[in-house]
Protein backbone atom coordinates (compact mmCIF):
# COMPACT_ATOMS: atom_id res chain seq x y z
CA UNK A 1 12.42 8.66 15.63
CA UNK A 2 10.92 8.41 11.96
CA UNK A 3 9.75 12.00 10.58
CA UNK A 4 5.84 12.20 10.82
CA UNK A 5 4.40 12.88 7.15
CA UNK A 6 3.02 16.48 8.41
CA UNK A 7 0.60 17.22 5.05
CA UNK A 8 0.65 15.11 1.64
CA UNK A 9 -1.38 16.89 -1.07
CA UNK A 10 -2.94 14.30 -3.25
CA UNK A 11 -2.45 16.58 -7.09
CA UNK A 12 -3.38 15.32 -10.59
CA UNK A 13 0.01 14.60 -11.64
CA UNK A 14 1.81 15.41 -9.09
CA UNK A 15 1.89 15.53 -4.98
CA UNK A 16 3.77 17.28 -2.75
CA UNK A 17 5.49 15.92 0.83
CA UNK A 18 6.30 17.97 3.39
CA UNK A 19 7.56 15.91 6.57
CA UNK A 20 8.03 17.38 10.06
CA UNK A 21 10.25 15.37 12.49
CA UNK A 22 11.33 17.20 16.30
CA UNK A 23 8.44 20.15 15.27
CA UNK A 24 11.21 21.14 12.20
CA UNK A 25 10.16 21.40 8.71
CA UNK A 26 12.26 19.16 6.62
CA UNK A 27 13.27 19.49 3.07
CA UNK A 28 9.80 19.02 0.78
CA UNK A 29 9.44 16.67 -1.96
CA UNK A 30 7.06 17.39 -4.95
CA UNK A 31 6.64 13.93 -6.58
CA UNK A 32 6.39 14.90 -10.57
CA UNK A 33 4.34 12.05 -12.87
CA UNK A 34 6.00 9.08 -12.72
CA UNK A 35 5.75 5.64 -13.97
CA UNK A 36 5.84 2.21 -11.75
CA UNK A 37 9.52 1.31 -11.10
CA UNK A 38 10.95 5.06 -11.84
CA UNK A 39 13.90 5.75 -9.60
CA UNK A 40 16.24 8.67 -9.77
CA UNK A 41 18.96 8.20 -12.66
CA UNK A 42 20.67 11.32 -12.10
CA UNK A 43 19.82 14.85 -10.33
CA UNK A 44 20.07 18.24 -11.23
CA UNK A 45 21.15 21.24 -8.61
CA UNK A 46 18.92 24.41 -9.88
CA UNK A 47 19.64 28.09 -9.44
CA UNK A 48 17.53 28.38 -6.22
CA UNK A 49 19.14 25.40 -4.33
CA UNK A 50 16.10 22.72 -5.52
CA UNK A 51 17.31 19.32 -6.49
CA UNK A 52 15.26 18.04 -9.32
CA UNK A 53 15.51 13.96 -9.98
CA UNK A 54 15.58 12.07 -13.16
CA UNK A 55 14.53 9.23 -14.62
CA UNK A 56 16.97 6.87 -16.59
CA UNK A 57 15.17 7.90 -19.62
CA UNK A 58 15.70 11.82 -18.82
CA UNK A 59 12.12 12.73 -17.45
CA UNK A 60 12.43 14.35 -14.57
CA UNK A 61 10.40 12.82 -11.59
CA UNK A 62 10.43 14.89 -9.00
CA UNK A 63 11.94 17.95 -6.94
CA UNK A 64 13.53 18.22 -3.73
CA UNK A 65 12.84 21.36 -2.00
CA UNK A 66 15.61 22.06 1.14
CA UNK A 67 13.82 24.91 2.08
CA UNK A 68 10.19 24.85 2.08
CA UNK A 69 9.65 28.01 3.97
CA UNK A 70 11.47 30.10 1.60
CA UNK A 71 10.14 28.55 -1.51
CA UNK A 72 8.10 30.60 -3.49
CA UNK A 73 5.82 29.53 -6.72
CA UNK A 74 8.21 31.65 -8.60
CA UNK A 75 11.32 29.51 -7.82
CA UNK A 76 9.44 26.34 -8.08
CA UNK A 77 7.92 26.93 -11.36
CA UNK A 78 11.15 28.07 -12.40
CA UNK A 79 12.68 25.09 -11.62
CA UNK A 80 9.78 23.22 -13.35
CA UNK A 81 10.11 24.93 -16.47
CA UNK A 82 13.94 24.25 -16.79
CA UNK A 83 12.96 20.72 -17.35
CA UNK A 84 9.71 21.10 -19.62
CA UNK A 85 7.40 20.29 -16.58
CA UNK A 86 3.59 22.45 -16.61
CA UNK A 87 3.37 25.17 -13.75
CA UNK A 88 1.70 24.13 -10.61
CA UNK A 89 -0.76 26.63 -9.15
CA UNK A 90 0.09 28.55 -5.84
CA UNK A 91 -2.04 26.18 -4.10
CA UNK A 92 -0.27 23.14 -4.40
CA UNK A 93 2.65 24.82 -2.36
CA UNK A 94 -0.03 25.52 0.71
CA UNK A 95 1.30 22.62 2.91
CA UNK A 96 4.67 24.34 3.52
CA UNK A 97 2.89 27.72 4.75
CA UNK A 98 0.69 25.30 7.04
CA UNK A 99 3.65 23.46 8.69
């Protein structure tokens, strides 16, 4: 059975996934600006356990989130600012308290 996309928050620059499959939360993806045809180059393991992807060219493209129940905007932010990204507001992390 294919996971069921549970909440997709539509951001300016950025969107976060949170799939559900057999009523579990599964590891969240936050989808960073991005241009047509970017695929992950490399990845980057961060203090907190979030796996951030980047683009051939170094920009980082998104973040994998294992655990979305324990992330906090703290961590992610953290992570964010490790690669140069802007902060995302507490709000854009809502789908994983929903789930």
């Amino acid at each position: 059975m294919r996971p069921h996309t549970l909440w997709i928050a539509a951001l300016k620059h950025h969107y976060l996934e949170s799939p559900i499959a057999k009523a579990r939360l599964r590891p969240a993806y936050l989808y960073l600006a991005r241009r047509p045809g970017d695929t992950s180059a490399r990845a980057l393991v961060t203090q907190s356990g979030d796996v951030i992807d980047f683009a051939a060219d170094d920009r980082a493209i998104g973040m994998e989130i294992p655990s979305p129940a324990a992330a906090t905007i703290q961590s992610v932010n953290e992570a964010l600012r490790l690669v140069s990204y802007p902060p995302i507001l507490a709000e854009d992390l809502k789908p994983l308290r929903t789930a």
